[in-house]
C-alpha atoms as a PDB file:
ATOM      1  CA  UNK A   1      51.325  93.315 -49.474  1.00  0.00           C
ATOM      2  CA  UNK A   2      52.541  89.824 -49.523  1.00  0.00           C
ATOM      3  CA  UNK A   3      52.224  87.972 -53.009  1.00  0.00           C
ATOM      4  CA  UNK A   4      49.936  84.872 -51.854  1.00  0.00           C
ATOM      5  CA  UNK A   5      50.441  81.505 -54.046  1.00  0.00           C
ATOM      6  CA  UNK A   6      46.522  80.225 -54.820  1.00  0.00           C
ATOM      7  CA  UNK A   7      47.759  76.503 -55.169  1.00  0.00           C
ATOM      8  CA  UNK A   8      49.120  76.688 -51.440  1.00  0.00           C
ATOM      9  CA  UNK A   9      46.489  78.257 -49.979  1.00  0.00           C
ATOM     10  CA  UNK A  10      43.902  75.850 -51.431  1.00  0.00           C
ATOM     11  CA  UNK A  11      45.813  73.363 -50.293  1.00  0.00           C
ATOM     12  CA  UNK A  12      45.966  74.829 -46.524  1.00  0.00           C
ATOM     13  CA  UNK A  13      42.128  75.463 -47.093  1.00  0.00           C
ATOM     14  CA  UNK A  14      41.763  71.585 -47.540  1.00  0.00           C
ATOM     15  CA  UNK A  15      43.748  70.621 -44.692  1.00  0.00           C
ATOM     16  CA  UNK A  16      41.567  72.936 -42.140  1.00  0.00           C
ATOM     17  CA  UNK A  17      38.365  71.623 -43.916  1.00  0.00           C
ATOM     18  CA  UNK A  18      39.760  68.013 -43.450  1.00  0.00           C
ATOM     19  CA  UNK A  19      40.503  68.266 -39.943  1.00  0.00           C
ATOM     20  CA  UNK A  20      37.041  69.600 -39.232  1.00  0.00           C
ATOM     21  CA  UNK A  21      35.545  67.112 -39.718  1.00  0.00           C
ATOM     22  CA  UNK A  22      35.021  64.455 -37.015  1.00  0.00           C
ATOM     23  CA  UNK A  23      37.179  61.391 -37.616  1.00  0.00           C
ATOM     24  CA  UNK A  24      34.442  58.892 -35.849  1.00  0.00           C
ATOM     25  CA  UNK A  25      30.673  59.165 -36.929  1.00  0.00           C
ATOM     26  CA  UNK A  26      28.570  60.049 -33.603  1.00  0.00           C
ATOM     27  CA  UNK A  27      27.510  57.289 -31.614  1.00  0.00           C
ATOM     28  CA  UNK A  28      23.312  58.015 -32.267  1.00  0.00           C
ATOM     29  CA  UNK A  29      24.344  55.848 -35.978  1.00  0.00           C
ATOM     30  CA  UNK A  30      25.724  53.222 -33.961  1.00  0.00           C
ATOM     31  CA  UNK A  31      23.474  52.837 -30.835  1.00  0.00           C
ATOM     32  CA  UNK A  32      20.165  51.237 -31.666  1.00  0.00           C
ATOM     33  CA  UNK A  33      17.902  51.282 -28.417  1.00  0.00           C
ATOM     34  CA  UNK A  34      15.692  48.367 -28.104  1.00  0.00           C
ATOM     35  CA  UNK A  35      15.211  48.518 -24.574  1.00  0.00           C
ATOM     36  CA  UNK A  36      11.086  48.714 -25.137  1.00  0.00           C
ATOM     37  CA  UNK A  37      11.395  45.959 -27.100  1.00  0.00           C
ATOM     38  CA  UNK A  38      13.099  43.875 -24.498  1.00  0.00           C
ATOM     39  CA  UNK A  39      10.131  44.725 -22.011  1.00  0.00           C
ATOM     40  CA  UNK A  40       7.917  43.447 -23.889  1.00  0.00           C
ATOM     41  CA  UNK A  41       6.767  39.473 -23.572  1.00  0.00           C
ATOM     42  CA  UNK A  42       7.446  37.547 -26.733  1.00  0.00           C
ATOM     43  CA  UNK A  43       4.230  35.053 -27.275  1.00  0.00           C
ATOM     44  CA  UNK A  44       4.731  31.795 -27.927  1.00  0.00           C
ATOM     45  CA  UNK A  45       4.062  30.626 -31.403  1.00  0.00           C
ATOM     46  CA  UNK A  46       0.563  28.825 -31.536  1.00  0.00           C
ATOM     47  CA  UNK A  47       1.854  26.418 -34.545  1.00  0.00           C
ATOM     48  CA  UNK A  48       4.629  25.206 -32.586  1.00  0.00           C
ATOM     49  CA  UNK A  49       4.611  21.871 -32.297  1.00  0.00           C
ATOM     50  CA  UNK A  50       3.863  20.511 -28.308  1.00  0.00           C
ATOM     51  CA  UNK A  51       5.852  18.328 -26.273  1.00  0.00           C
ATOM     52  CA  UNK A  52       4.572  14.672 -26.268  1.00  0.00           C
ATOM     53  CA  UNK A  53       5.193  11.520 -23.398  1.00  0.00           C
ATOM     54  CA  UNK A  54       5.276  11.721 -19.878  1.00  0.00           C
ATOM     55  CA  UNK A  55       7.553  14.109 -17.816  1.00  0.00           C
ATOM     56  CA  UNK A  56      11.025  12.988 -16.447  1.00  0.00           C
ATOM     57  CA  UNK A  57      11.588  13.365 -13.085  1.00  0.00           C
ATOM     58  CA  UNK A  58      14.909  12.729 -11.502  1.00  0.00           C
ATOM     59  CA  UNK A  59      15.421  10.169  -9.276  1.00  0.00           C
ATOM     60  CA  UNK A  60      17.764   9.825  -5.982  1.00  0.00           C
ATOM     61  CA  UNK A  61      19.012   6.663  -5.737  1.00  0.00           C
ATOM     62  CA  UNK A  62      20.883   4.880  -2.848  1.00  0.00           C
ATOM     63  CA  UNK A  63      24.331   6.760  -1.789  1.00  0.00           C
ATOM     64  CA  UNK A  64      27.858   5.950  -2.571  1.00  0.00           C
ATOM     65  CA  UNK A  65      28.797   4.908   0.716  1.00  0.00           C
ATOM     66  CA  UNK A  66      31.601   2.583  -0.405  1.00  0.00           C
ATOM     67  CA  UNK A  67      34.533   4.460   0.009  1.00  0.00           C
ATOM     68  CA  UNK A  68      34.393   6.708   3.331  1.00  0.00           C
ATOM     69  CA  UNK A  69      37.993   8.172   2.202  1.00  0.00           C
ATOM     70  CA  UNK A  70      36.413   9.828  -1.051  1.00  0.00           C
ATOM     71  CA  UNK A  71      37.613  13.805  -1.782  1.00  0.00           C
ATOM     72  CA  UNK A  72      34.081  16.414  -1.069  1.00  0.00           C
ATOM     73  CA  UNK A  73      34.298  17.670  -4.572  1.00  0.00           C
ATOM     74  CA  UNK A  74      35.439  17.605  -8.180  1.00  0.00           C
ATOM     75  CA  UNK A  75      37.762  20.068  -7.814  1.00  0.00           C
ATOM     76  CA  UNK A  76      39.181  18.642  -4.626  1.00  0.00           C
ATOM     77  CA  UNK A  77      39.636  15.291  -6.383  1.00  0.00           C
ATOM     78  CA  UNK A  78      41.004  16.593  -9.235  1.00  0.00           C
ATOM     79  CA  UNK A  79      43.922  18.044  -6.751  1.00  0.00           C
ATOM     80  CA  UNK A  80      44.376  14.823  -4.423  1.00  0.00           C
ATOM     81  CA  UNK A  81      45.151  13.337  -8.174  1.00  0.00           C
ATOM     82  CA  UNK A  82      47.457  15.562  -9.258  1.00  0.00           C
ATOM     83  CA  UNK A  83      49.458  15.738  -6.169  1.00  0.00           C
ATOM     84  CA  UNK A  84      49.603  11.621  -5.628  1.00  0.00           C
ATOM     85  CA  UNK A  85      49.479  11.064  -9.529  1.00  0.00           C
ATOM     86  CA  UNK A  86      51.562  13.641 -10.883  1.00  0.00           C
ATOM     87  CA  UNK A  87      52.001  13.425 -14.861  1.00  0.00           C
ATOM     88  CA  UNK A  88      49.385  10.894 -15.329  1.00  0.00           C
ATOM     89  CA  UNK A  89      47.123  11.109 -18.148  1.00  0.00           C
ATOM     90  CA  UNK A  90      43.854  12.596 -16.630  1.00  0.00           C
ATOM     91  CA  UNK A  91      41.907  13.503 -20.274  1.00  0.00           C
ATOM     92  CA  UNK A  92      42.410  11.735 -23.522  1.00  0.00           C
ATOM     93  CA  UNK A  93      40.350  12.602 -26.177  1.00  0.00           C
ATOM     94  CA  UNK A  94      39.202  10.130 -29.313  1.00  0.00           C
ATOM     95  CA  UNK A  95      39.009  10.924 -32.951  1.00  0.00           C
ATOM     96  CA  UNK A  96      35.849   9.171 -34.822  1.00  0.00           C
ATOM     97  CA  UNK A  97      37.616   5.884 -35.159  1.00  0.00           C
ATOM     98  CA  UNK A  98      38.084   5.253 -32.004  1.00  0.00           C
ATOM     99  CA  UNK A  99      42.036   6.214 -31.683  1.00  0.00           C
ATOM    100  CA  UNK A 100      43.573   8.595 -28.886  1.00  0.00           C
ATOM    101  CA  UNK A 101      43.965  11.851 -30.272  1.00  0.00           C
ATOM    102  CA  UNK A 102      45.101  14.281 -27.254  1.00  0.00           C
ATOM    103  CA  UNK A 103      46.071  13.162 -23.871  1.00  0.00           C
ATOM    104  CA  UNK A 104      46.023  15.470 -21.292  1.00  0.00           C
ATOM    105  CA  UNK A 105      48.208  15.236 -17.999  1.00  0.00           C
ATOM    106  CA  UNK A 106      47.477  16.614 -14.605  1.00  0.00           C
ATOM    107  CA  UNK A 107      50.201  17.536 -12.605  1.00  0.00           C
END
């Protein structure tokens, strides 16, 4: 028996409808699996062009036995630096003319 206002109702009847629907598309649109193609072994191109001269092999050369003192590492010289040398430029980098751009200290 209660007078019911068609504008409001249509309104509510939107609302509902809006939150039915799901705010995020399912993940199946957004997942592609291409896990078969992965398996499979890409052939190499037979116009590619082939690799020409003689192989490169590295050489080992005589060792640095001058200095018996020197750090084992990079990273341990890099700390023996910074705690002797503190604030000292350890990096400077060079714009195209030839003129220090950055400078980097360690320490």
């Amino acid at each position: 028996g209660v007078p019911v206002n068609s504008r409001v109702s249509s309104k509510i009847q939107q609302l509902l409808n809006t939150l039915k629907r799901p705010k995020r598309p399912p993940l199946k649109e957004f997942f592609v699996d291409d896990f078969e193609e992965l398996l499979e072994v890409q052939q190499p191109d037979p116009n590619q062009p082939k690799p020409e001269g003689n192989q490169v092999n590295v050489l080992k050369g005589e060792p640095l036995g001058v200095v018996t003192n020197w750090p084992p590492s990079l990273l341990a010289a890099l700390q023996r630096w910074g705690t002797t040398q503190s604030k000292a430029p350890c990096l400077t980098a060079l714009d195209t003319t030839g003129k220090a751009v950055y400078t980097l200290t360690y320490g």
